[in-house]
N, C-alpha and C. Protein backbone atom coordinates (compact mmCIF):
# COMPACT_ATOMS: atom_id res chain seq x y z
N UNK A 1 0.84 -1.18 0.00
CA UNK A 1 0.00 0.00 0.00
C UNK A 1 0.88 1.24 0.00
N UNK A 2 0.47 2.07 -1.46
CA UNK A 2 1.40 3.37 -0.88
C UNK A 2 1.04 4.45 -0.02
N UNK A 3 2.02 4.90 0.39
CA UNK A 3 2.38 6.02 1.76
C UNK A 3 2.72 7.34 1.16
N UNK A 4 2.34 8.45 2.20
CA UNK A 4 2.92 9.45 1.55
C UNK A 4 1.96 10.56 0.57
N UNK A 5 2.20 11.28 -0.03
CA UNK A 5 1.23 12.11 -0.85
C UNK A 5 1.02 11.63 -2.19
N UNK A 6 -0.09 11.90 -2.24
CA UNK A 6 -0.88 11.24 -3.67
C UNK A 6 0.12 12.14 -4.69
N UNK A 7 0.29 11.12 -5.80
CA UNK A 7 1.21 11.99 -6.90
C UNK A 7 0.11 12.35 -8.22
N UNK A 8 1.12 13.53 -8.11
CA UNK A 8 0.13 14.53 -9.55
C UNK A 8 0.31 13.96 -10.41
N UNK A 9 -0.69 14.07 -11.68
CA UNK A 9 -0.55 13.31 -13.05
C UNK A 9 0.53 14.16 -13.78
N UNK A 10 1.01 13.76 -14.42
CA UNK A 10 2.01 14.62 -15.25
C UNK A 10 1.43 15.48 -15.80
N UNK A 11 0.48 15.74 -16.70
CA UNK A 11 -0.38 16.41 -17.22
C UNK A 11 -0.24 18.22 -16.44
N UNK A 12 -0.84 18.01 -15.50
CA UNK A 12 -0.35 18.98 -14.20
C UNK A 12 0.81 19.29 -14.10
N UNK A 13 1.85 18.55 -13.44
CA UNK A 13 3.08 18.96 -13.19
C UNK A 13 3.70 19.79 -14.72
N UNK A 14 3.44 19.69 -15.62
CA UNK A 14 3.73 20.18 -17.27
C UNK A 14 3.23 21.56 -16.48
N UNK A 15 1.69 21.54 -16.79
CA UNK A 15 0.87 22.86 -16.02
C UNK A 15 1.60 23.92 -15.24
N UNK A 16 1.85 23.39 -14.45
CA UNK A 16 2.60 23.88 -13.50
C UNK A 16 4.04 24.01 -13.14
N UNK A 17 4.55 23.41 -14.61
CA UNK A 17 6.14 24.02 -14.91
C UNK A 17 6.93 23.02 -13.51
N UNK A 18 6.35 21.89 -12.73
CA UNK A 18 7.37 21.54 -12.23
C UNK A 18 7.76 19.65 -12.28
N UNK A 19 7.49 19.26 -14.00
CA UNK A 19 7.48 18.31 -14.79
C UNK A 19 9.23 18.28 -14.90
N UNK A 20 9.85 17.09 -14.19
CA UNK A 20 10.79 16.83 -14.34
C UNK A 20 10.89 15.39 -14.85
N UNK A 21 11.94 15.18 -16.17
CA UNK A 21 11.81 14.07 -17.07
C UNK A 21 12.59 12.64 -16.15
N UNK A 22 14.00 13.54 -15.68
CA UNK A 22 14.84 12.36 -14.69
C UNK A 22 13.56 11.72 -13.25
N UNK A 23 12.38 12.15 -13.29
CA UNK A 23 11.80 12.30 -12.18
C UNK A 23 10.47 11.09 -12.50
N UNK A 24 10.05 11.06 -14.30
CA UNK A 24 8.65 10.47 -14.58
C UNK A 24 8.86 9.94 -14.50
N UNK A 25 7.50 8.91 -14.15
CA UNK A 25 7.06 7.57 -14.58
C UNK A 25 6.79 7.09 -16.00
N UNK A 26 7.36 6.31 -17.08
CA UNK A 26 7.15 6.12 -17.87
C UNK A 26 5.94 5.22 -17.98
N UNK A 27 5.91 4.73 -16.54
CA UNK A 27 4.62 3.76 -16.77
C UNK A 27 2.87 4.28 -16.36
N UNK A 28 3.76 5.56 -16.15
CA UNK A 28 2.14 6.39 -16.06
C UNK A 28 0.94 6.44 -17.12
N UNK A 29 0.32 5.93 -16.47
CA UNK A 29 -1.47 5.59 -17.34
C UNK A 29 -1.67 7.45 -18.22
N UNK A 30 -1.75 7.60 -19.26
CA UNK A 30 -1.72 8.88 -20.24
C UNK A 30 -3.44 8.68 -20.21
N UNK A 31 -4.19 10.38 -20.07
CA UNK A 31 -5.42 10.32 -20.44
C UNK A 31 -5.87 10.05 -21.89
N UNK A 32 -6.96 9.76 -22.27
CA UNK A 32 -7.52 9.16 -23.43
C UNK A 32 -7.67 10.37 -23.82
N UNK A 33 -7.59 9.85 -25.36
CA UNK A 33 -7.33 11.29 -26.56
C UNK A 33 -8.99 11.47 -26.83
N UNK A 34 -9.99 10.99 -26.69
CA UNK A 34 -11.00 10.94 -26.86
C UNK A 34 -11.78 12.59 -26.43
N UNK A 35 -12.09 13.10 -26.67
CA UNK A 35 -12.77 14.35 -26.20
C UNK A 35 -14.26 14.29 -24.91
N UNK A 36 -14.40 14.35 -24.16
CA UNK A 36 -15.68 14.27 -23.24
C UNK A 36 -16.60 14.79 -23.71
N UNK A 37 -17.63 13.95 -23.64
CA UNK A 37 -19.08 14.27 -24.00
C UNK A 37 -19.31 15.00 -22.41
N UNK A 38 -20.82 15.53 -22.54
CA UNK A 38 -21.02 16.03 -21.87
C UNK A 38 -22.51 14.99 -20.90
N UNK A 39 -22.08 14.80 -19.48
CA UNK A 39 -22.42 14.08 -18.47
C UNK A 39 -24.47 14.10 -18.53
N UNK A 40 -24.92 13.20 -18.61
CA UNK A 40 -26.42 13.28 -18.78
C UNK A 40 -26.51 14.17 -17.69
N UNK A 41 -26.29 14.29 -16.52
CA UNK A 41 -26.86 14.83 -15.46
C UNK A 41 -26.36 16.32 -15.62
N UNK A 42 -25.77 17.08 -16.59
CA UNK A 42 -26.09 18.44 -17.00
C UNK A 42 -27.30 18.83 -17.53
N UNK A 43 -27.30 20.29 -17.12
CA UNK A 43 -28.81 20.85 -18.08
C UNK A 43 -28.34 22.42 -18.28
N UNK A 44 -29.35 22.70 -19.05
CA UNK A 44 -28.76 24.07 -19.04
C UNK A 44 -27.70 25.23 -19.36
N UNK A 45 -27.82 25.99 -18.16
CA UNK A 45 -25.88 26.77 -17.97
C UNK A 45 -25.37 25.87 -18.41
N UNK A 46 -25.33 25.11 -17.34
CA UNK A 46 -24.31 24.09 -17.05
C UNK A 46 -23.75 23.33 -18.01
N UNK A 47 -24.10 23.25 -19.56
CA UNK A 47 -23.95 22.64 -20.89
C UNK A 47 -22.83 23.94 -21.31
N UNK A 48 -23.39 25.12 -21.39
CA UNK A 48 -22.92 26.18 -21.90
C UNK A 48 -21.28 25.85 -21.05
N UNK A 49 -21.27 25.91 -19.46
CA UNK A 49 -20.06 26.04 -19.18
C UNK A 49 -19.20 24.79 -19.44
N UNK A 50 -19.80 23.25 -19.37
CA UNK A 50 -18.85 22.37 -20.03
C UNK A 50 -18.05 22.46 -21.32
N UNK A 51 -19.28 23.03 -22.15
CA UNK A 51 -18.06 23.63 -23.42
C UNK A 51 -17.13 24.08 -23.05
N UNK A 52 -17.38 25.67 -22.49
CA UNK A 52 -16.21 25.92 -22.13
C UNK A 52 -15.36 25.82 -21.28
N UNK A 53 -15.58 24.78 -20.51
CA UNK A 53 -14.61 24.54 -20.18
C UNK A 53 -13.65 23.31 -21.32
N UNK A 54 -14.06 22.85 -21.93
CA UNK A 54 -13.97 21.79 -22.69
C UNK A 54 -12.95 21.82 -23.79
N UNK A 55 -13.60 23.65 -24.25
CA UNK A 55 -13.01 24.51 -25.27
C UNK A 55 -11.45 24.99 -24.96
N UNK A 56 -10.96 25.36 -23.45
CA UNK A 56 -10.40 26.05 -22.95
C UNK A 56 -8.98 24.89 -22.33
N UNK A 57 -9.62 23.62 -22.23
CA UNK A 57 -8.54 22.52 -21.75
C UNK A 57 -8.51 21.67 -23.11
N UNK A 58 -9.08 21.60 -24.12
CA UNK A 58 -8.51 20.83 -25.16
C UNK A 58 -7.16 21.23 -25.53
N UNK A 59 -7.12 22.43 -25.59
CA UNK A 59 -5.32 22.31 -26.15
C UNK A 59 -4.18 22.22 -25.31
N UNK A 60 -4.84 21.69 -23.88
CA UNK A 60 -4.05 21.05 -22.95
C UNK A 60 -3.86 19.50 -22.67
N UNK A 61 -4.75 19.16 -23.49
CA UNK A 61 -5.31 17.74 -23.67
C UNK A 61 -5.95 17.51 -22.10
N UNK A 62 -6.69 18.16 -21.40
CA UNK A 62 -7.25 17.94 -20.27
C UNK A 62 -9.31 17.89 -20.15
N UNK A 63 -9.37 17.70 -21.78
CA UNK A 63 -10.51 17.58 -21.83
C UNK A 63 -10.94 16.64 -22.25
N UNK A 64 -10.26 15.42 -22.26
CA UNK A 64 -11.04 14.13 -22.55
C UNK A 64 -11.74 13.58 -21.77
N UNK A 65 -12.02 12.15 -22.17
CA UNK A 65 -13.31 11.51 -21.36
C UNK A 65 -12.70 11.11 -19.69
N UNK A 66 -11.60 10.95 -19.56
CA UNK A 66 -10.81 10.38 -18.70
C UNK A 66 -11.51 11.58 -17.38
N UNK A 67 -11.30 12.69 -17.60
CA UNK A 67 -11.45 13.99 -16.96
C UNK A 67 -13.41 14.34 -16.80
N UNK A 68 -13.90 13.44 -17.71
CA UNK A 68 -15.66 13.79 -18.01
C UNK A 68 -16.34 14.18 -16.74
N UNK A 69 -16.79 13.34 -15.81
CA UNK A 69 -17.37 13.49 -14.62
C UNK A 69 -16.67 14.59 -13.93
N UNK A 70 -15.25 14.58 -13.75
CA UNK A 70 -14.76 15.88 -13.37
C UNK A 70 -15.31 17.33 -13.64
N UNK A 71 -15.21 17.24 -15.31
CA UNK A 71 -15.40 18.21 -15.95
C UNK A 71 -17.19 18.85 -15.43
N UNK A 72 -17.52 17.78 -15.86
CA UNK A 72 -18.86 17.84 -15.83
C UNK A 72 -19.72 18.62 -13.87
N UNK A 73 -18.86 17.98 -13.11
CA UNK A 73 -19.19 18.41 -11.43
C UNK A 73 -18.79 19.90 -12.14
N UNK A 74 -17.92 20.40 -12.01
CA UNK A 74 -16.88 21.39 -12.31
C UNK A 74 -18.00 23.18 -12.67
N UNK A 75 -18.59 22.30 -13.88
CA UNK A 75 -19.47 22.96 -14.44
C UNK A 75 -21.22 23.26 -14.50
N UNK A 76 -21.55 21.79 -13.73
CA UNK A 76 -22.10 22.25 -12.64
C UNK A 76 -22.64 23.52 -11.37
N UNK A 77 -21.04 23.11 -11.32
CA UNK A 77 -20.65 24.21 -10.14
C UNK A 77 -20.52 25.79 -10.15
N UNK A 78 -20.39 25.83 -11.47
CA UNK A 78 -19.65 27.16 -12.05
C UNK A 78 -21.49 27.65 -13.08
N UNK A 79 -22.30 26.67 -13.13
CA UNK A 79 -24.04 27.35 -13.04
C UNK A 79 -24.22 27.55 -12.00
N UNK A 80 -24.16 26.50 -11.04
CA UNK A 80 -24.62 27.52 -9.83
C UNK A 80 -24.19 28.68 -8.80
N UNK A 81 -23.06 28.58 -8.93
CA UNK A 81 -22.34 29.53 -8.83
C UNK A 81 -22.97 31.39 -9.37
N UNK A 82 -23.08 31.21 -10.82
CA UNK A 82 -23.67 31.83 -11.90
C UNK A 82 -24.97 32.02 -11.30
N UNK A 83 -25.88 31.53 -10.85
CA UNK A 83 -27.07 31.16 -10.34
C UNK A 83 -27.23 32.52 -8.98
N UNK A 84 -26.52 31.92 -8.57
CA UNK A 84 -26.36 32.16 -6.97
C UNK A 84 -26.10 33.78 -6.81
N UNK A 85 -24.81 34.03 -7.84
CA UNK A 85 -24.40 35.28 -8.39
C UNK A 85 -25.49 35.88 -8.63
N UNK A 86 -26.36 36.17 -9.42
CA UNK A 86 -27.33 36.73 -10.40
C UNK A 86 -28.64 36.63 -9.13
N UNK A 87 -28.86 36.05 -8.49
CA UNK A 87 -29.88 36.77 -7.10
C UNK A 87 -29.62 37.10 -6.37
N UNK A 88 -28.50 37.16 -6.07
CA UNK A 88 -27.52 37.90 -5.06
C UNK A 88 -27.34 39.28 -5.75
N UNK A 89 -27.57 39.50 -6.89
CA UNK A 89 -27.38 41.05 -7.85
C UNK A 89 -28.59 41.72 -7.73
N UNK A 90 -29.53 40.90 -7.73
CA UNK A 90 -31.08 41.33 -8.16
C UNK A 90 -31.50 41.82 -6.92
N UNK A 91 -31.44 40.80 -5.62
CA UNK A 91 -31.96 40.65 -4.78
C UNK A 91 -31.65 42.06 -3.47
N UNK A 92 -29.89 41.49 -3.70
CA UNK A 92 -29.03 41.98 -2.28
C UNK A 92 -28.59 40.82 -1.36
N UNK A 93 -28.08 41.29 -0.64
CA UNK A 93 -27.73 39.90 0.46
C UNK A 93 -28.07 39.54 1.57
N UNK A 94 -29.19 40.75 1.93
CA UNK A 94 -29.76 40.56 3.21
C UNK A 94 -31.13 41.50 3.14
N UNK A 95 -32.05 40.83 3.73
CA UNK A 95 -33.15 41.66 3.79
C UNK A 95 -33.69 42.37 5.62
N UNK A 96 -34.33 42.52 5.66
CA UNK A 96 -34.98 43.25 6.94
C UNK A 96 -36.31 42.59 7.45
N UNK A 97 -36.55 42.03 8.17
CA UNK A 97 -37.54 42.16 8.80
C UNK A 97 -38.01 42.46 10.39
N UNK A 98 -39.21 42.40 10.73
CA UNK A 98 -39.45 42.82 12.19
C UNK A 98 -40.06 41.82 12.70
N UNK A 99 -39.51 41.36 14.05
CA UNK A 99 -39.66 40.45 15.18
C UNK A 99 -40.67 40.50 15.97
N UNK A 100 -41.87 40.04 16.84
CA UNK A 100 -42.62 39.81 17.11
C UNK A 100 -43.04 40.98 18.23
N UNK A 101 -41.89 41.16 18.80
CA UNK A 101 -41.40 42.11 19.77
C UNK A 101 -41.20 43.38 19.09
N UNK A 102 -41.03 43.80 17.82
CA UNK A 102 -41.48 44.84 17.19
C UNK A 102 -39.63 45.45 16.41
N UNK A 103 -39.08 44.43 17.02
CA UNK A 103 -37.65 44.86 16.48
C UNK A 103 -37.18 44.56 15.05
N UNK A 104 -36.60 45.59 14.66
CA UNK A 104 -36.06 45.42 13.26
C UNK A 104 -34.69 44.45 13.18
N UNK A 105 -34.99 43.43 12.20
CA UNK A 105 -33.56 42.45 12.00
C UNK A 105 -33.28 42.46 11.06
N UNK A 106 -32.11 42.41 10.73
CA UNK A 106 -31.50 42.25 9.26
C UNK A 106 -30.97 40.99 9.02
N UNK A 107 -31.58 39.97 8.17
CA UNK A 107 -30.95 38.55 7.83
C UNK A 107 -30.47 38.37 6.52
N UNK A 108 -29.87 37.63 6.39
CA UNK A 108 -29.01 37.35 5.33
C UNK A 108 -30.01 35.97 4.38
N UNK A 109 -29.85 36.45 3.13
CA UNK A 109 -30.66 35.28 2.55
C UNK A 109 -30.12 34.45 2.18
N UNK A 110 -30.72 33.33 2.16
CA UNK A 110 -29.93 31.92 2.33
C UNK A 110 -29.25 31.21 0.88
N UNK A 111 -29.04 32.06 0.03
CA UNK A 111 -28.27 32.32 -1.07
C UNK A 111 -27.16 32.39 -0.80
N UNK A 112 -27.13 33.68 0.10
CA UNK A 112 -25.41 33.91 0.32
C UNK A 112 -24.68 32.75 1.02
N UNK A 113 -25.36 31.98 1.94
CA UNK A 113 -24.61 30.65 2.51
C UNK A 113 -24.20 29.67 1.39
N UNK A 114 -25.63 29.56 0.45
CA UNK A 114 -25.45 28.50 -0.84
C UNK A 114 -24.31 28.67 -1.52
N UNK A 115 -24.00 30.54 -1.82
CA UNK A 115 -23.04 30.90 -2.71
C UNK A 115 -21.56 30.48 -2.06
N UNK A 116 -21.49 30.37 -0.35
CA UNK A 116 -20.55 30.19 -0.23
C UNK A 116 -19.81 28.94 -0.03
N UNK A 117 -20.82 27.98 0.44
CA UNK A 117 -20.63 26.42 0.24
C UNK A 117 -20.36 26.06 -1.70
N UNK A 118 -20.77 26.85 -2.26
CA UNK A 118 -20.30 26.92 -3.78
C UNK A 118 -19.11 26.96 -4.40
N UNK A 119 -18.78 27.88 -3.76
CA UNK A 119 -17.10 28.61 -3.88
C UNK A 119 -16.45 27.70 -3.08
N UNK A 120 -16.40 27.55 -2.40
CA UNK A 120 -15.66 26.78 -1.73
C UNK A 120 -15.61 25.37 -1.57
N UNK A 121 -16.19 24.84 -2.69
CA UNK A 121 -15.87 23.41 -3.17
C UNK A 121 -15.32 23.58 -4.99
N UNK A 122 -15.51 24.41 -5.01
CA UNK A 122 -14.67 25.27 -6.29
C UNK A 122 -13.11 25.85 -6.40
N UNK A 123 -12.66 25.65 -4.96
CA UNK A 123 -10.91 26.61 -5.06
C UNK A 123 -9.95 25.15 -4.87
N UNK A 124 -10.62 23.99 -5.73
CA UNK A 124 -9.27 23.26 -6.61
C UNK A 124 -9.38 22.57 -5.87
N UNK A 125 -9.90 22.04 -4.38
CA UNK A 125 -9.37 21.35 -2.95
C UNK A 125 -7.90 21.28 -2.91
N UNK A 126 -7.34 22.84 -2.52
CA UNK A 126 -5.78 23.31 -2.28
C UNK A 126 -5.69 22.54 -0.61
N UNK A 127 -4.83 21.87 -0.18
CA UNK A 127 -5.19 21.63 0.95
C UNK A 127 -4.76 22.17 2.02
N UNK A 128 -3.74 23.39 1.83
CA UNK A 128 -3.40 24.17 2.47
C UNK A 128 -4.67 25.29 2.58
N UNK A 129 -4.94 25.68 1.78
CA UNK A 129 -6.46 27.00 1.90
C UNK A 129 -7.35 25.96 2.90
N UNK A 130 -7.70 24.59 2.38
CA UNK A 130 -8.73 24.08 3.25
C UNK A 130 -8.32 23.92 4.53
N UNK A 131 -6.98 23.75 4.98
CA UNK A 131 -6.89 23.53 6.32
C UNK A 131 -6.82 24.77 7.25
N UNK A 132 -6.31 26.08 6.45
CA UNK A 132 -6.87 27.80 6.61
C UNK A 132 -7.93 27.83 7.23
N UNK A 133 -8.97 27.69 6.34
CA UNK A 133 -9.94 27.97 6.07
C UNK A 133 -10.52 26.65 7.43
N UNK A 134 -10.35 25.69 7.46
CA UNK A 134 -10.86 25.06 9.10
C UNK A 134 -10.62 25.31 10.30
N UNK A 135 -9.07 26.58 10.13
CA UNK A 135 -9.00 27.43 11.25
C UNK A 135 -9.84 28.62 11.98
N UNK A 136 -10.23 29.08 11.07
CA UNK A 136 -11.52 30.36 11.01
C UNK A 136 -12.15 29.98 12.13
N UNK A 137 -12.17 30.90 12.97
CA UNK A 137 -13.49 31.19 13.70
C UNK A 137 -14.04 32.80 13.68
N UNK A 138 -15.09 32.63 14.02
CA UNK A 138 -16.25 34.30 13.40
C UNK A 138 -16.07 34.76 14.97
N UNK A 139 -15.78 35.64 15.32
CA UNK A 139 -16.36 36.47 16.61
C UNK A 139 -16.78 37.71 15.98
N UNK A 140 -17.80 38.06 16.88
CA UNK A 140 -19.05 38.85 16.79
C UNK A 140 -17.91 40.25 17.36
N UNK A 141 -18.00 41.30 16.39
CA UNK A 141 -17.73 42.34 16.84
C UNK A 141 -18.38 42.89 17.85
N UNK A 142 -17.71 43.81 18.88
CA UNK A 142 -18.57 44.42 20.08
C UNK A 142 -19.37 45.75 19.23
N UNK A 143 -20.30 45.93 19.95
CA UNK A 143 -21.31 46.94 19.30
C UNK A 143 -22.81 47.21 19.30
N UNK A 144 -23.84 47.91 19.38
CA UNK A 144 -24.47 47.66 19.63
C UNK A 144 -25.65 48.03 18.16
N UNK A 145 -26.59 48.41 18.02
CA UNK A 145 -27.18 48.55 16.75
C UNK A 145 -27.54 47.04 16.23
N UNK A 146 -29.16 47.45 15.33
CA UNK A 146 -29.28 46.25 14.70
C UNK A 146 -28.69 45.36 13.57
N UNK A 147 -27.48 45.45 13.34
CA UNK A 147 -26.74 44.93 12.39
C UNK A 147 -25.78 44.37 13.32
N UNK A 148 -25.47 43.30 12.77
CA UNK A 148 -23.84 42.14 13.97
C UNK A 148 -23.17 42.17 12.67
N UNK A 149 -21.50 42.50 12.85
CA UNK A 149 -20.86 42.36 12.53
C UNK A 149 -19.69 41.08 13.14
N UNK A 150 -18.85 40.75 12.32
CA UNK A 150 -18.55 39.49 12.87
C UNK A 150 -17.24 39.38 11.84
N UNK A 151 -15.48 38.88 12.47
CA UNK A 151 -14.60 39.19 11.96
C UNK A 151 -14.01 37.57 12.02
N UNK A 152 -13.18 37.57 11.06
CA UNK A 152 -12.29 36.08 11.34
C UNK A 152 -10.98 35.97 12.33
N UNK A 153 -11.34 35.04 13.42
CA UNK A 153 -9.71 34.72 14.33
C UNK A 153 -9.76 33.47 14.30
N UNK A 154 -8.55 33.09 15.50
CA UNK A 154 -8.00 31.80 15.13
C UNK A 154 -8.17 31.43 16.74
N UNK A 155 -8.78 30.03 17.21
CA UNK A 155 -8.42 29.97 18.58
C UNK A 155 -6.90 29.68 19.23
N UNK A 156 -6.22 29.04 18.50
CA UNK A 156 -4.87 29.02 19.16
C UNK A 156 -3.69 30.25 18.59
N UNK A 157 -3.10 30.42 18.88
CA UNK A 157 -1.88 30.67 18.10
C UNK A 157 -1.43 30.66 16.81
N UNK A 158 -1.14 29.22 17.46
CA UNK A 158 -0.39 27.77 16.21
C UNK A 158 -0.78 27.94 14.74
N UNK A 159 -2.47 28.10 15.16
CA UNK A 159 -3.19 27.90 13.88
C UNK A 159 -2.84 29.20 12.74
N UNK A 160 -2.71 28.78 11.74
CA UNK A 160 -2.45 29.83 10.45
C UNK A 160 -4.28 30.61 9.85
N UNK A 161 -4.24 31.19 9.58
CA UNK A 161 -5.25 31.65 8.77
C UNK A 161 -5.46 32.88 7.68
N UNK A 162 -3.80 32.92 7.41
CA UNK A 162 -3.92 34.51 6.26
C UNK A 162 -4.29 34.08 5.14
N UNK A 163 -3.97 32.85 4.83
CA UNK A 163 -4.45 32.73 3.22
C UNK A 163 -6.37 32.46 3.16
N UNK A 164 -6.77 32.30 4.19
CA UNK A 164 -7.96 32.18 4.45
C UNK A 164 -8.75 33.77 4.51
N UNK A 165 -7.70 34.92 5.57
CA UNK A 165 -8.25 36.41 5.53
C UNK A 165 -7.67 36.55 3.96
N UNK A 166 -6.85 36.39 3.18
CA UNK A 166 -6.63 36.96 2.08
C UNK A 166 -7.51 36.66 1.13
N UNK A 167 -8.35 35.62 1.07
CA UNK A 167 -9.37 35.01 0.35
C UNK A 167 -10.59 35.75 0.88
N UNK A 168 -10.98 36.26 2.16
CA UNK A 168 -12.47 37.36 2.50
C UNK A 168 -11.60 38.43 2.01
N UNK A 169 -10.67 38.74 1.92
CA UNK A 169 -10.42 40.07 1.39
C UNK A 169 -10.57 40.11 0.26
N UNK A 170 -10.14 39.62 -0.67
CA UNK A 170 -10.28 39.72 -2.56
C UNK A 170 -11.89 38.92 -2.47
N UNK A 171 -12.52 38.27 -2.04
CA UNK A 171 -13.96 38.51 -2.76
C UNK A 171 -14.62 39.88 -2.27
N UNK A 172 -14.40 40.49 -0.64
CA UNK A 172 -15.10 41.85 -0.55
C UNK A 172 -14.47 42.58 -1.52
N UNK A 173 -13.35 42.99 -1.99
CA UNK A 173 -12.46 43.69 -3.21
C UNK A 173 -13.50 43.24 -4.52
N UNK A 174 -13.95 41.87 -4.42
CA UNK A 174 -14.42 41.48 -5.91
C UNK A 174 -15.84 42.15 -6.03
N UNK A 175 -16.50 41.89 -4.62
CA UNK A 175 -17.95 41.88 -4.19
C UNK A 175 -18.11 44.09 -4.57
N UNK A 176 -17.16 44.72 -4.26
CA UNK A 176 -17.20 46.09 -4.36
C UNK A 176 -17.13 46.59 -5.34
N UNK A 177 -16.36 45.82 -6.89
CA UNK A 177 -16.05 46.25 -7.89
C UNK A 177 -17.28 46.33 -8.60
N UNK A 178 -17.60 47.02 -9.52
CA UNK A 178 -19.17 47.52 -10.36
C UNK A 178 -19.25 46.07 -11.28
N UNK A 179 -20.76 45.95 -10.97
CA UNK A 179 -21.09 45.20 -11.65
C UNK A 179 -21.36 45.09 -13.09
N UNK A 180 -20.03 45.78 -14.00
CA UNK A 180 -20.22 45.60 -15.44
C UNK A 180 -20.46 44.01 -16.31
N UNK A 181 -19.61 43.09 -15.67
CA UNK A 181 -19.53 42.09 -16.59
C UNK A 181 -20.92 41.60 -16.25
N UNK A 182 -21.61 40.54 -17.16
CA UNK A 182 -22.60 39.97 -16.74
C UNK A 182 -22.73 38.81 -16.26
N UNK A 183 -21.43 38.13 -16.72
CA UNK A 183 -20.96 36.95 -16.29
C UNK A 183 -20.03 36.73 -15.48
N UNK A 184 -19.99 35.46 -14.23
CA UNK A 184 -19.11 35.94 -13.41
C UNK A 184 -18.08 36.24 -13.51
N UNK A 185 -17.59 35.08 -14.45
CA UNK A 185 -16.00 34.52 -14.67
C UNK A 185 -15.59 35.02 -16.13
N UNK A 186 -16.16 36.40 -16.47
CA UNK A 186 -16.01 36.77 -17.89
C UNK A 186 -14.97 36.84 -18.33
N UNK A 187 -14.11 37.46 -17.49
CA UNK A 187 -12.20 37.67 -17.20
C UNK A 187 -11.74 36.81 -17.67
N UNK A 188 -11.55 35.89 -16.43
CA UNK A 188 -11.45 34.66 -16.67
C UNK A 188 -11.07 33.96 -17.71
N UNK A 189 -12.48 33.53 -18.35
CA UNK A 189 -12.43 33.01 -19.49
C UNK A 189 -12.37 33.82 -20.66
């Protein structure tokens, strides 16, 4: 049984410029030249974004069938995402209502949680960000007024969490920038 960290496909390591030849496996299984269809359990967006994603890794050869179901979650993800985006534009991210007791509350609609369980099965599973990102804890800013504010710390020390604050920082940076494009990932792609 092997030990140790799962090894990258070559494919990747090329990607990522750290493909060393004295280093391969010659007996490494090569993905199929075959191109991926697109997964019955798409609809929709979600067709639109398998293309492109499809479009965008063929001349990496990372869009064959070998990669399909991948591809296919992937894009998925990147409609709802899209989804999630686009009532979160329309909508806002939190609405108001009043409590029985006559008090005004401001809640967050349950979009913005969706959007963020979204994203965050979307950033590659880096396993350094994910283990960040399991450091987080929210404390409630002191203050009083009907709005809670609430900041990211860490309970120990030990624990790391900047690449986790650097990630709430560039989506509020993203979340502030004008909403010209119509699509999320227009850049991007």
């Amino acid at each position: 049984m092997a030990t140790g960290r799962k090894q990258k496909p070559r494919t990747l390591k090329v990607l990522q410029g750290t493909f060393r030849k004295d280093r391969a496996n010659e007996a490494a299984p090569e993905p199929s030249a075959v191109v991926a269809n697109a997964p019955a359990f798409l609809s929709g967006r979600a067709l639109v974004w398998f293309g492109v994603l499809c479009a965008k890794l063929s001349p990496l050869g990372l869009a064959s069938e070998t990669f399909e179901e991948t591809l296919g979650l992937l894009a998925a993800r990147l409609a709802e995402i899209e989804e999630l985006e686009r009532f979160i534009r329309e909508n806002g991210r939190s609405y108001t209502t009043t409590t029985a007791q006559g008090d005004v509350m401001c809640r967050p609609y349950p979009e913005v949680a969706m959007l963020n369980e979204a994203r965050r099965h979307a950033h590659a599973d880096d396993p350094v960000l994910t283990w960040m990102m399991g450091n987080v804890v929210l404390k409630q800013a002191r203050g009083g007024g009907p709005v809670k504010y609430f900041y990211p710390t860490k309970e120990r020390e030990s624990s790391k969490i900047d690449g986790a604050v650097a990630l709430i920082m560039a989506v509020g940076r993203a979340l502030a920038a004008p909403a010209e494009e119509p699509e999320i990932f227009a850049e991007v792609w």
